[in-house]
C-alpha atoms as a PDB file:
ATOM      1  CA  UNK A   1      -1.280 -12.194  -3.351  1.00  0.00           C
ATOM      2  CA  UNK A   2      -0.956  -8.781  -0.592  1.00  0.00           C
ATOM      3  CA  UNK A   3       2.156  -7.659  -1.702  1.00  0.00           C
ATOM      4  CA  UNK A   4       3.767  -4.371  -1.905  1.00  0.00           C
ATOM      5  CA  UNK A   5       6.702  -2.981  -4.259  1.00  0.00           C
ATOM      6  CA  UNK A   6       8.967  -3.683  -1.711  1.00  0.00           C
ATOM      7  CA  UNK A   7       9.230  -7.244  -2.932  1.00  0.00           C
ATOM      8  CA  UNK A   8      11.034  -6.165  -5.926  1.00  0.00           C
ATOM      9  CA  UNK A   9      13.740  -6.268  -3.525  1.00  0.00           C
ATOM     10  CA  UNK A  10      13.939  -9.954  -2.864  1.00  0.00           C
ATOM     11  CA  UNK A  11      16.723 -11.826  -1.897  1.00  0.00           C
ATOM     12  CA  UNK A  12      19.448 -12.525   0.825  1.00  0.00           C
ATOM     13  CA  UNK A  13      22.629 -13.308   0.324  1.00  0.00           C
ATOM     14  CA  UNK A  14      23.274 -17.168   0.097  1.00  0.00           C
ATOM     15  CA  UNK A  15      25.483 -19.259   1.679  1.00  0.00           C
ATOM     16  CA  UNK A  16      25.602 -23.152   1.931  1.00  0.00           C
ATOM     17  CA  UNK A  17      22.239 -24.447   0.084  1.00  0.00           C
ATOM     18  CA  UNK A  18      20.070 -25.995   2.590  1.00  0.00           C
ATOM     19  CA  UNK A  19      18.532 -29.272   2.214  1.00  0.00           C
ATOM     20  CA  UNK A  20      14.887 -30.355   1.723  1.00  0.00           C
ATOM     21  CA  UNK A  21      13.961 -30.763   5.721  1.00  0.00           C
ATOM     22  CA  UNK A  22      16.912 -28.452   6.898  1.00  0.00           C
ATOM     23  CA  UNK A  23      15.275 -24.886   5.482  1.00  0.00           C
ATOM     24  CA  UNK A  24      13.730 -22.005   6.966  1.00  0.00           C
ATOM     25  CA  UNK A  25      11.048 -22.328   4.500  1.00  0.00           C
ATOM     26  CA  UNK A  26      10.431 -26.105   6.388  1.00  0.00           C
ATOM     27  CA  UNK A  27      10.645 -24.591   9.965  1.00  0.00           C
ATOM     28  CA  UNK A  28       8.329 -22.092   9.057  1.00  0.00           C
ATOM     29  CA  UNK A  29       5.709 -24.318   7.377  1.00  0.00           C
ATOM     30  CA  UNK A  30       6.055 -26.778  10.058  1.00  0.00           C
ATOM     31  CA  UNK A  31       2.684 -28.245  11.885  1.00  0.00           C
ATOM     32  CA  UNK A  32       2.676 -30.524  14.866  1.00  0.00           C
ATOM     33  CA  UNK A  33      -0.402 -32.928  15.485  1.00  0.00           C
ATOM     34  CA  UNK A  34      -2.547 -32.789  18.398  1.00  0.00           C
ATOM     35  CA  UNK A  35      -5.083 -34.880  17.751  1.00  0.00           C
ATOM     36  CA  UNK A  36      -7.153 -36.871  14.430  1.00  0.00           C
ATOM     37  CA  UNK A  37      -7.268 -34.051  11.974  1.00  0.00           C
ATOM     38  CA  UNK A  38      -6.139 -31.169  14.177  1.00  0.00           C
ATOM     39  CA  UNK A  39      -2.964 -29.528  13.260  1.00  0.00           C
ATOM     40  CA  UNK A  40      -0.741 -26.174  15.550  1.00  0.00           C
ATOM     41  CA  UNK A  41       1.365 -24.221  13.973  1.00  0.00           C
ATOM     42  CA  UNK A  42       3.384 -20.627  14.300  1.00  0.00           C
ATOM     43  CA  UNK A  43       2.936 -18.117  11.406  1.00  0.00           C
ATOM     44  CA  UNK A  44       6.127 -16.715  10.889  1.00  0.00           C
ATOM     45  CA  UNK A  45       6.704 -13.168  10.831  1.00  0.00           C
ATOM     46  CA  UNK A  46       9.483 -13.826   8.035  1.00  0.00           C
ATOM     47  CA  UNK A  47       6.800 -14.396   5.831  1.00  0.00           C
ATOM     48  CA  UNK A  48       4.445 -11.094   5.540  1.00  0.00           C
ATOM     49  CA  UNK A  49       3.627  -8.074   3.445  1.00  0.00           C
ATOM     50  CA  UNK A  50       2.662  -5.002   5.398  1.00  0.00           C
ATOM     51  CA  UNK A  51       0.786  -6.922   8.783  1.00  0.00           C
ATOM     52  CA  UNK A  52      -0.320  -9.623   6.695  1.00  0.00           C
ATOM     53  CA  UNK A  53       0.928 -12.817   5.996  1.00  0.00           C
ATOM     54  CA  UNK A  54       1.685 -13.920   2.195  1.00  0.00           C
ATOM     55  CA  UNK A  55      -0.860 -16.121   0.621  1.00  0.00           C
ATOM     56  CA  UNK A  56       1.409 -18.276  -0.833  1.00  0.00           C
ATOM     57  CA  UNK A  57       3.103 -19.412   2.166  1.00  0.00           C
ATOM     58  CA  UNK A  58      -0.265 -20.003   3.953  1.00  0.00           C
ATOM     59  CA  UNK A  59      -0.940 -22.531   1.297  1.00  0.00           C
ATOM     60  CA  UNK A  60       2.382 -24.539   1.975  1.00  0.00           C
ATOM     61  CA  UNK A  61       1.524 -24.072   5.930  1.00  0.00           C
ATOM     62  CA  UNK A  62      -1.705 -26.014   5.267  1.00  0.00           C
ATOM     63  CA  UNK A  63      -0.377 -27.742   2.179  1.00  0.00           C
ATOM     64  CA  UNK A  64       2.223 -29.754   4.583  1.00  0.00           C
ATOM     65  CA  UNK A  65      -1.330 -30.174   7.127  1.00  0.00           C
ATOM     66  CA  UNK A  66      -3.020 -31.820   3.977  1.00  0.00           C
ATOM     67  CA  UNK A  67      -0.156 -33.972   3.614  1.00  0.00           C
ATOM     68  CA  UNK A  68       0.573 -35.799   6.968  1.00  0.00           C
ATOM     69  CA  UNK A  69      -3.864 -36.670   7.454  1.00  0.00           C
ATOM     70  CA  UNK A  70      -4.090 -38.120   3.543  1.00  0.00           C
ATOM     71  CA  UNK A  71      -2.686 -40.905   2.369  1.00  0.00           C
ATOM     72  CA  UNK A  72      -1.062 -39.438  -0.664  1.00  0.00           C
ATOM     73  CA  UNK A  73       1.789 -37.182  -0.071  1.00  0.00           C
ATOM     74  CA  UNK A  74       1.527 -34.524  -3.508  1.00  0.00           C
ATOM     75  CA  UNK A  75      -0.649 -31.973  -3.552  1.00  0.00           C
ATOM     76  CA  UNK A  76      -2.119 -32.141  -7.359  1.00  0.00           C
ATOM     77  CA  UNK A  77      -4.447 -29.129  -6.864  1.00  0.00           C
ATOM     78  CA  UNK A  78      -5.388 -27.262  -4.310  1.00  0.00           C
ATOM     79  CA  UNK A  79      -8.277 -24.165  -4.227  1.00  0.00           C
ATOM     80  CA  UNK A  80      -8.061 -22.079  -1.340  1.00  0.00           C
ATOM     81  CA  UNK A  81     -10.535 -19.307  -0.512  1.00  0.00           C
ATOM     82  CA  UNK A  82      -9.426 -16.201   1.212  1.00  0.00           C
ATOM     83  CA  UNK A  83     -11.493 -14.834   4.116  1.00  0.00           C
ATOM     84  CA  UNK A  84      -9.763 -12.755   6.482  1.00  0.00           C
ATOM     85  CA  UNK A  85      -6.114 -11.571   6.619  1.00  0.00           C
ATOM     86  CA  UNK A  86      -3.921 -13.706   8.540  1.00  0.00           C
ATOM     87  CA  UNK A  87      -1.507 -12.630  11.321  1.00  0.00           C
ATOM     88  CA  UNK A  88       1.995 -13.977  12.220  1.00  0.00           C
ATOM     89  CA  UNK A  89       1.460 -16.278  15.401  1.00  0.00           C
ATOM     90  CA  UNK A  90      -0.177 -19.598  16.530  1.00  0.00           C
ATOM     91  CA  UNK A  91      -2.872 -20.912  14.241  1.00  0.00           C
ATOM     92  CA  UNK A  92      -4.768 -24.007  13.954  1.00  0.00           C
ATOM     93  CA  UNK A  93      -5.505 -26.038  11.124  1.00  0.00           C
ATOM     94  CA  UNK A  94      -8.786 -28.392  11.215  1.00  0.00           C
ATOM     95  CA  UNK A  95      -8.434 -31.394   8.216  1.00  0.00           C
ATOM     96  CA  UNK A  96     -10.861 -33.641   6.910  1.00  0.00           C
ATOM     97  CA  UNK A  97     -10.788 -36.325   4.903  1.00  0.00           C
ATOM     98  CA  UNK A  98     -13.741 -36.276   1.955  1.00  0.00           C
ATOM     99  CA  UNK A  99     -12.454 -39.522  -0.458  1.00  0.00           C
ATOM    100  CA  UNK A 100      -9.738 -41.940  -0.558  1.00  0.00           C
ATOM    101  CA  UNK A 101      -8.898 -44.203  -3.715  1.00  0.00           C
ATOM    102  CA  UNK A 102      -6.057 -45.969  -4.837  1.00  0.00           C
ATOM    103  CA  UNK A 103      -4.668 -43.038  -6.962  1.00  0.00           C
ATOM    104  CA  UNK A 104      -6.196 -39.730  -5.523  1.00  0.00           C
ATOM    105  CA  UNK A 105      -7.643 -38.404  -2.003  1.00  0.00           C
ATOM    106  CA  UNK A 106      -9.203 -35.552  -1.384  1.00  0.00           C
ATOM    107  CA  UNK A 107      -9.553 -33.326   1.787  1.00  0.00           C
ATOM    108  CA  UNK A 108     -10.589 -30.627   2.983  1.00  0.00           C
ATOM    109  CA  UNK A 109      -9.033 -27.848   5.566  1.00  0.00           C
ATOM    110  CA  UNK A 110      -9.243 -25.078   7.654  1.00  0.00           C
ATOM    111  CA  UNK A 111      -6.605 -22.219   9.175  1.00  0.00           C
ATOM    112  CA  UNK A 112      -7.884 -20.345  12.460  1.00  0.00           C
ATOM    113  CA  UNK A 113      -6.662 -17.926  14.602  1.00  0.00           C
ATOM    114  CA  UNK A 114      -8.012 -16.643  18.350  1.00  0.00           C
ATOM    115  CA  UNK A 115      -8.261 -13.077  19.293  1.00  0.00           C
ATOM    116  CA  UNK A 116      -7.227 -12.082  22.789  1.00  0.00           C
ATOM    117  CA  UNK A 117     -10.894 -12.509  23.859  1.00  0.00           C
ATOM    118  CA  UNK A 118     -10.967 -16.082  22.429  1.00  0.00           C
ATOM    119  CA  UNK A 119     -12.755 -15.996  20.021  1.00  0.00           C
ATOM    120  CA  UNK A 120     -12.519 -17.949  16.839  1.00  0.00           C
ATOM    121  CA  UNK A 121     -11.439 -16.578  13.522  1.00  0.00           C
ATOM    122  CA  UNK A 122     -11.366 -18.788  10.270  1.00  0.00           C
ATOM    123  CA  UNK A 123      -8.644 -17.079   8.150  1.00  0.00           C
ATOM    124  CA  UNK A 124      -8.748 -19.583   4.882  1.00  0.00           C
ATOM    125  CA  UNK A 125     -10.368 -22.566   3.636  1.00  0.00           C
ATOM    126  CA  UNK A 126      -9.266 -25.174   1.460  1.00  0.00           C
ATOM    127  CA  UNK A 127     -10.022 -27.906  -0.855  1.00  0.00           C
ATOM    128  CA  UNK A 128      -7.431 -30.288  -2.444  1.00  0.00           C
ATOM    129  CA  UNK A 129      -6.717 -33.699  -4.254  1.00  0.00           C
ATOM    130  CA  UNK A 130      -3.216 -35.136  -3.295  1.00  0.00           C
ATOM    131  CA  UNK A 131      -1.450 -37.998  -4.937  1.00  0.00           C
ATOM    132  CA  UNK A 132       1.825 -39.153  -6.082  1.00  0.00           C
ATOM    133  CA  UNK A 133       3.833 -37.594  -8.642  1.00  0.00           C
ATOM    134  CA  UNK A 134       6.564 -40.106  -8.733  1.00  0.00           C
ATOM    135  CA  UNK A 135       3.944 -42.254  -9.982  1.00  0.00           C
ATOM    136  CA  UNK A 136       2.470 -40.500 -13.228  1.00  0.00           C
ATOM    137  CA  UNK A 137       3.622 -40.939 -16.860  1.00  0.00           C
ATOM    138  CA  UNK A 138       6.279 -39.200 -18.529  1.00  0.00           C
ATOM    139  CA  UNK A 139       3.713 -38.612 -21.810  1.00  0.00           C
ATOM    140  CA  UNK A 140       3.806 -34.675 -22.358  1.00  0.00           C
ATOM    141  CA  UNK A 141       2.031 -32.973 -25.102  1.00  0.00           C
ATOM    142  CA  UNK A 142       1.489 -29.011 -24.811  1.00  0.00           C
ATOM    143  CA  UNK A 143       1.824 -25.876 -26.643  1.00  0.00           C
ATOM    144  CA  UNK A 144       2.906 -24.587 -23.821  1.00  0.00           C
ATOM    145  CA  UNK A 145       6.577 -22.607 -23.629  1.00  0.00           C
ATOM    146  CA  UNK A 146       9.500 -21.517 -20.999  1.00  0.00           C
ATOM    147  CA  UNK A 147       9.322 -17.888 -20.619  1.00  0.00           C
ATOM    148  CA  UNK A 148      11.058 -15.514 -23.055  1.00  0.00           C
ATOM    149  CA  UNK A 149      13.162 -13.513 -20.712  1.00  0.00           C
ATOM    150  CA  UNK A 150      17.259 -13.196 -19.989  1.00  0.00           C
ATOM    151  CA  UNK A 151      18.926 -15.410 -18.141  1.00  0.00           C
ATOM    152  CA  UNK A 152      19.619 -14.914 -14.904  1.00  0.00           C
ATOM    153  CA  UNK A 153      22.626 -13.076 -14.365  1.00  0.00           C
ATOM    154  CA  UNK A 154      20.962 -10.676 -17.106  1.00  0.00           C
ATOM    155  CA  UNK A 155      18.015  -9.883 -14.552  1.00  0.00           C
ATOM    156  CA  UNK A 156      17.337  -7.341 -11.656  1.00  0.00           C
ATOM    157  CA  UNK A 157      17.136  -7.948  -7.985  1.00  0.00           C
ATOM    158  CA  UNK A 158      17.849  -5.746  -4.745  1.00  0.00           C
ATOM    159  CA  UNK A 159      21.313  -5.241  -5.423  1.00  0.00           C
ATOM    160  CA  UNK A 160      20.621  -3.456  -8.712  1.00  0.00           C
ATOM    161  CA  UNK A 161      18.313  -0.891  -7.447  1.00  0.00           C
ATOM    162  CA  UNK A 162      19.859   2.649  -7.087  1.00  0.00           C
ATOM    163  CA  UNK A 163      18.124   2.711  -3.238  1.00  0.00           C
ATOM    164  CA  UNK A 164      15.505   0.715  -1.187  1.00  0.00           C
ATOM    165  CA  UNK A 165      12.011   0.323  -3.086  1.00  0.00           C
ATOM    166  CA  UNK A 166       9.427   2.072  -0.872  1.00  0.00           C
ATOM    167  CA  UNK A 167       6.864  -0.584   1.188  1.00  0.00           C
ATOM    168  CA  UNK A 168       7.581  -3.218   3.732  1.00  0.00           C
ATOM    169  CA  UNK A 169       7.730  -6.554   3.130  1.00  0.00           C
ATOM    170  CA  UNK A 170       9.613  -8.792   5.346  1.00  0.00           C
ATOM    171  CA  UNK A 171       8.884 -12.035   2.803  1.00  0.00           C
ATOM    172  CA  UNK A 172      11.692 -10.512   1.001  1.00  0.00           C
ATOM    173  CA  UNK A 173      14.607 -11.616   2.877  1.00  0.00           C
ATOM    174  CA  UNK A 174      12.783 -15.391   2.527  1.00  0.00           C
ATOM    175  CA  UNK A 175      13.283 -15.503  -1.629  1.00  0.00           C
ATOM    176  CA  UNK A 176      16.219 -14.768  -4.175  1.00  0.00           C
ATOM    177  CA  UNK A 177      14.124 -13.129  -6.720  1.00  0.00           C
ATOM    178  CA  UNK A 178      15.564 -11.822 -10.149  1.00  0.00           C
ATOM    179  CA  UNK A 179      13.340  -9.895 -12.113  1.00  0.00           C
ATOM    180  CA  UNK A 180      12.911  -9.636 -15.825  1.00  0.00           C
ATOM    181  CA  UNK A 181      13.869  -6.070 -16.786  1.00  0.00           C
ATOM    182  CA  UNK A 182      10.840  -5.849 -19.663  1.00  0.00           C
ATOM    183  CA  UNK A 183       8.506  -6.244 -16.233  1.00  0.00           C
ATOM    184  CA  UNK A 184      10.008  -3.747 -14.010  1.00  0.00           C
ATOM    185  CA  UNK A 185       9.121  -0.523 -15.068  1.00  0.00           C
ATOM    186  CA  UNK A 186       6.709   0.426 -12.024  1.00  0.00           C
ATOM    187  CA  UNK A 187       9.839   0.466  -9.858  1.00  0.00           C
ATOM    188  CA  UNK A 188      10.973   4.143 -11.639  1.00  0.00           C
ATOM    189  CA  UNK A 189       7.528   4.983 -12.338  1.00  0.00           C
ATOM    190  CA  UNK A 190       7.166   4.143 -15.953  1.00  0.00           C
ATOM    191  CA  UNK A 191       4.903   0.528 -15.907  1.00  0.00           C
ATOM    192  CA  UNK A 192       4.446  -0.836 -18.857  1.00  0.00           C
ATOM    193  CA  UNK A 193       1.142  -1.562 -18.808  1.00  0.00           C
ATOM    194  CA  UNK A 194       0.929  -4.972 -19.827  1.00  0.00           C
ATOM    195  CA  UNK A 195       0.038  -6.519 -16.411  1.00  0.00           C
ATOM    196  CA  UNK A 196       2.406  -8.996 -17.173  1.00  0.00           C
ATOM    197  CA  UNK A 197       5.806 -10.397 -14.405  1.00  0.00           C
ATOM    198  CA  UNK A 198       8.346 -12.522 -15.186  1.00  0.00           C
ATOM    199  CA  UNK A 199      11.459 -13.841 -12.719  1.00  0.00           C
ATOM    200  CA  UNK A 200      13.804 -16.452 -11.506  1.00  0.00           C
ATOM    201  CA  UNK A 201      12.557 -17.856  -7.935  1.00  0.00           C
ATOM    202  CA  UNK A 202      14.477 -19.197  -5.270  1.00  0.00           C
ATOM    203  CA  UNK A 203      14.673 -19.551  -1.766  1.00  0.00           C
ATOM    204  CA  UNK A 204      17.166 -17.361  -0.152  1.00  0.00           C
ATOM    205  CA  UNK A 205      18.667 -20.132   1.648  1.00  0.00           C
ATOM    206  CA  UNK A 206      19.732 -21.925  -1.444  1.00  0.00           C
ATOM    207  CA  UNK A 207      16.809 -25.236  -0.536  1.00  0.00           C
ATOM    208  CA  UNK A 208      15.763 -26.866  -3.943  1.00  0.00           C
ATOM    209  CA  UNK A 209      12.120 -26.718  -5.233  1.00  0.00           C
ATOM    210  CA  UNK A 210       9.727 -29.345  -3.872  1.00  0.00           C
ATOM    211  CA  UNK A 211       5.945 -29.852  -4.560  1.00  0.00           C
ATOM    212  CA  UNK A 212       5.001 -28.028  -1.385  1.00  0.00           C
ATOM    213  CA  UNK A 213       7.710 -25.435  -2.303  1.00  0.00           C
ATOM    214  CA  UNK A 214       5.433 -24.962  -5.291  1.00  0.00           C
ATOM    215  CA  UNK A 215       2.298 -23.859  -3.610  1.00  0.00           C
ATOM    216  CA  UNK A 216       4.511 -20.487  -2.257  1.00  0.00           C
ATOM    217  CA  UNK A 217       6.203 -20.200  -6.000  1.00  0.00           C
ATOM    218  CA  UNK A 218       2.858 -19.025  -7.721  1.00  0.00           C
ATOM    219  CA  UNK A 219       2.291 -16.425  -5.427  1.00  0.00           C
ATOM    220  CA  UNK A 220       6.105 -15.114  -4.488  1.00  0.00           C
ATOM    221  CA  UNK A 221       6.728 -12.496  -7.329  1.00  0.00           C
ATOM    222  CA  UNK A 222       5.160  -9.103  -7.123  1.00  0.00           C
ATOM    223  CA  UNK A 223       1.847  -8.675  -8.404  1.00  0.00           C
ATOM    224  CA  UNK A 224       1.114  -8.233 -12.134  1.00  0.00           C
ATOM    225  CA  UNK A 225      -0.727  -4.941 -10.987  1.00  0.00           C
ATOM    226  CA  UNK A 226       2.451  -3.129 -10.310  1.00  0.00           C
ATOM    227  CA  UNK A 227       2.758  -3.016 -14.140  1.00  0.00           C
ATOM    228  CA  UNK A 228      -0.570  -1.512 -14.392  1.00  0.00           C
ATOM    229  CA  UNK A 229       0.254   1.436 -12.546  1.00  0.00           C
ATOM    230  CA  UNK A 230      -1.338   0.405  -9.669  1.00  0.00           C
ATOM    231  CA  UNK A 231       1.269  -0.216  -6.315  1.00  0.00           C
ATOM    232  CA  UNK A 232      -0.715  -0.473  -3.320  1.00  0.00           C
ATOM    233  CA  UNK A 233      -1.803  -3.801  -1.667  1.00  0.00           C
ATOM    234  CA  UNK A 234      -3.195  -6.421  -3.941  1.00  0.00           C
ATOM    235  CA  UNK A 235      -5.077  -9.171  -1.501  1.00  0.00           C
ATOM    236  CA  UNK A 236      -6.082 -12.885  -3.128  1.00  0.00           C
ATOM    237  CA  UNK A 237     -10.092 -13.718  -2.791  1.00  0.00           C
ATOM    238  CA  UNK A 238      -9.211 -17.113  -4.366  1.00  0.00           C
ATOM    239  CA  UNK A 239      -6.320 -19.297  -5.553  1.00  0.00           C
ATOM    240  CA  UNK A 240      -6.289 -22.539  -7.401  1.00  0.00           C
ATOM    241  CA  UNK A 241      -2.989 -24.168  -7.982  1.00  0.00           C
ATOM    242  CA  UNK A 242      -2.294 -27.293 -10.137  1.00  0.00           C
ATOM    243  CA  UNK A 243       1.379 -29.095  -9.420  1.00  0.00           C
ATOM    244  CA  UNK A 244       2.406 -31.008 -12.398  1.00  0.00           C
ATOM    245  CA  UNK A 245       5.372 -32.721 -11.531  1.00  0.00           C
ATOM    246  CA  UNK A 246       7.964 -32.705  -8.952  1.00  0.00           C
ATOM    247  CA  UNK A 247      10.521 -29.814 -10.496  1.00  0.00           C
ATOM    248  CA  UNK A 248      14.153 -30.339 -11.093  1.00  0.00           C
ATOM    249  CA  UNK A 249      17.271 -29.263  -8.718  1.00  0.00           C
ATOM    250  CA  UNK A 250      17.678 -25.258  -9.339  1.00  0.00           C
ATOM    251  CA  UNK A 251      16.027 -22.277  -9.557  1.00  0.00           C
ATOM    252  CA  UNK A 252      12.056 -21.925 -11.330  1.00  0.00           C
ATOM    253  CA  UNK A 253      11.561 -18.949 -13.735  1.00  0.00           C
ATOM    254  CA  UNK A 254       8.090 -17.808 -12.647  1.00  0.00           C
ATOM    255  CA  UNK A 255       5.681 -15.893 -15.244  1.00  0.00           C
ATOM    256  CA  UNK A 256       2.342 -13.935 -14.379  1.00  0.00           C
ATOM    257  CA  UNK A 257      -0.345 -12.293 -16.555  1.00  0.00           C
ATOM    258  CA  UNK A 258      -3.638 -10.410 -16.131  1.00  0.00           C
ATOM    259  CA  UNK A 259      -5.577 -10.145 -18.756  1.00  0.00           C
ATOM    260  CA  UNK A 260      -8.587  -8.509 -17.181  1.00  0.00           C
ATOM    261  CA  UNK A 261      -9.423  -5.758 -14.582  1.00  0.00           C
ATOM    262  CA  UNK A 262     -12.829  -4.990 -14.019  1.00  0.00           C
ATOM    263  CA  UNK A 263     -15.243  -3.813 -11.111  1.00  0.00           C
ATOM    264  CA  UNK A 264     -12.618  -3.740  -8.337  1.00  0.00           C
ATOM    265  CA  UNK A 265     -10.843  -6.985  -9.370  1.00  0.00           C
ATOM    266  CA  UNK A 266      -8.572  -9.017 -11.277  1.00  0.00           C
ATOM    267  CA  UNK A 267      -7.514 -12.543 -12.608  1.00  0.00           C
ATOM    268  CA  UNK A 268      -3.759 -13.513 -12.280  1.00  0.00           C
ATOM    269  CA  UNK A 269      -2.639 -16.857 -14.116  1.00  0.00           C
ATOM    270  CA  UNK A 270       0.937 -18.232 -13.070  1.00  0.00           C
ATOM    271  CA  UNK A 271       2.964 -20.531 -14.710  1.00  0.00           C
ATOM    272  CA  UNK A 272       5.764 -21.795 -13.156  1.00  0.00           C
ATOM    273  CA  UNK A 273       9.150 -23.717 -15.355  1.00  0.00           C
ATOM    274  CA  UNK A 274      12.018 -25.558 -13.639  1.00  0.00           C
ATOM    275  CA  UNK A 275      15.723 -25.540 -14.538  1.00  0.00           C
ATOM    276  CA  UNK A 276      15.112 -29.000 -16.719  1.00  0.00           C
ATOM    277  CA  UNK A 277      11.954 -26.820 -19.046  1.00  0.00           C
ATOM    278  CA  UNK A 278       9.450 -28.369 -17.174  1.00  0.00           C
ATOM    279  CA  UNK A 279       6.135 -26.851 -16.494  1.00  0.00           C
ATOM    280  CA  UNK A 280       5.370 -27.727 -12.721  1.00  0.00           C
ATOM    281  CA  UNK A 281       3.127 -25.855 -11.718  1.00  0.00           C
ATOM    282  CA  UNK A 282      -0.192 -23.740 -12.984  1.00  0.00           C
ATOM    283  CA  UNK A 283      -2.823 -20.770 -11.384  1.00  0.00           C
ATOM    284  CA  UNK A 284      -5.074 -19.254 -11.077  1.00  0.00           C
ATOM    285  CA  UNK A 285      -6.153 -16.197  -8.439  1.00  0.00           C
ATOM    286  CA  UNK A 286      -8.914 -13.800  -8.766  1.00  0.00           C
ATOM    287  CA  UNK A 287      -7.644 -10.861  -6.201  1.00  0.00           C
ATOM    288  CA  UNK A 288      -8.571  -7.669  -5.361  1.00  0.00           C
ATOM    289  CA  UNK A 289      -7.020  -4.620  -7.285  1.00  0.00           C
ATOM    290  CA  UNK A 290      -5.094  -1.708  -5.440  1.00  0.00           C
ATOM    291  CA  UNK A 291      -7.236   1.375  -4.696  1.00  0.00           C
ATOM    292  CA  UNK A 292      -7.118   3.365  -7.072  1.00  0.00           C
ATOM    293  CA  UNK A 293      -7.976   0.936 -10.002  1.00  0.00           C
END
């Protein structure tokens, strides 16, 4: 999670939509092979909150890793544990492969960084089963529903606020966020108090939702703690994500909850719609609440 309030203020202007493979979001979650099961890559500084780099994007960085060493090309879900903050710069990402079937593999990985010195830091591992989405039945049966919120041009982002939210966040020139205006009472000091966020999600470029796309989308809006009353830095210990299909053309309306914040920390489940009502992707993170709490 390890955002700030300053996220609220999401969004750059967009011009020509880019394409899938033509984005900043692919540049920056790019990884080039150097050997079996060894991936480089270059944490972009586009992408943090404060020093640290955004949780959600680390998970597409080694989401994309995942996706090149197994044979199936969807992430289906993915757990990632949390164990130091991660820096902008070179990393390394270490794969292995546990299973391979017909339908599913599963693999394992591993983003490090080096200090000056050398010396080896592992800054998140992963577990995840990939497969094909284009390949699983159109049977749907949930009680599940969209998010009750306004449409979008009914919504707040950076261009409504009377002057810039306090914090520093550069991940918010990355996203077009649009916030529901029941959800956004921490930003003049009056939360609600229902730990609860709702938004529209896009990239800033104007680059449709993909799978990968998916792994940053549960983890883009700001935290549900801001509601709480409580606005400092809110870092993930754990995140599982489950991607349920590959989501329509157009922007995702994102909605988060807490239900429960006890002994330093709290749950955040994420549920993620697409512009045809789909529901394509779920989580779940257990993070760290503000000081404070």
């Amino acid at each position: 999670m390890a955002r700030t309030a300053a996220e609220a203020q999401a969004g750059a202007a967009r011009t020509a939509p880019a394409t899938i493979g033509d984005s900043e979001f692919d540049r920056d979650t790019a990884v080039t092979r150097k050997e079996e099961g060894v991936y480089e890559t270059e944490l972009a500084a586009g992408w943090t909150v404060l020093h640290a780099v955004n949780g959600g994007y680390l998970l597409a960085v080694i989401g994309r890793a995942l996706a090149e060493a197994l044979p199936h090309p969807d992430p289906l879900s993915v757990s990632a544990h949390y164990l130091t903050a991660s820096e902008p710069g070179p990393a390394v990402i270490r794969t292995q492969i546990v299973r391979t079937g017909r339908t599913l593999s599963t693999g394992q990985a591993s983003l490090f960084q080096y200090g000056e010195d050398g010396s080896e830091t592992e800054r998140i591992r992963v577990l995840a089963t990939y497969g094909d989405l284009g390949t699983l039945t159109g049977e749907v049966r949930t009680t599940a529903l969209p998010p009750a919120m306004p449409d979008r041009d009914h919504c707040l982002g950076p261009d409504d606020s009377e002057g810039p939210i306090p914090g520093e966040a550069a991940i918010t020139g990355r996203l077009d966020i649009k916030l529901d205006p029941a959800t956004v009472g921490w930003v003049v000091g009056a939360p609600s108090g229902k730990g609860e966020m709702r938004g529209w999600l896009g990239l800033a470029d104007g680059r449709d939702p993909d799978p990968l796309s998916l792994l940053l989308a549960v983890d883009a809006l700001p935290p549900t703690s801001f509601e709480l009353g409580l606005t400092g830095w809110t870092p993930t210990v754990e995140l599982t994500t489950h991607v349920r299909c590959r989501p329509a053309p157009g922007p995702l309306r994102v909605a988060l909850t807490t239900r429960n914040l006890a002994g330093g920390f709290l749950e955040e489940d994420a549920e993620v719609w697409d512009s045809a009502d789909r529901l394509v992707a779920q989580s779940r993170q257990l993070a760290k609440a503000p000081r404070g709490a």
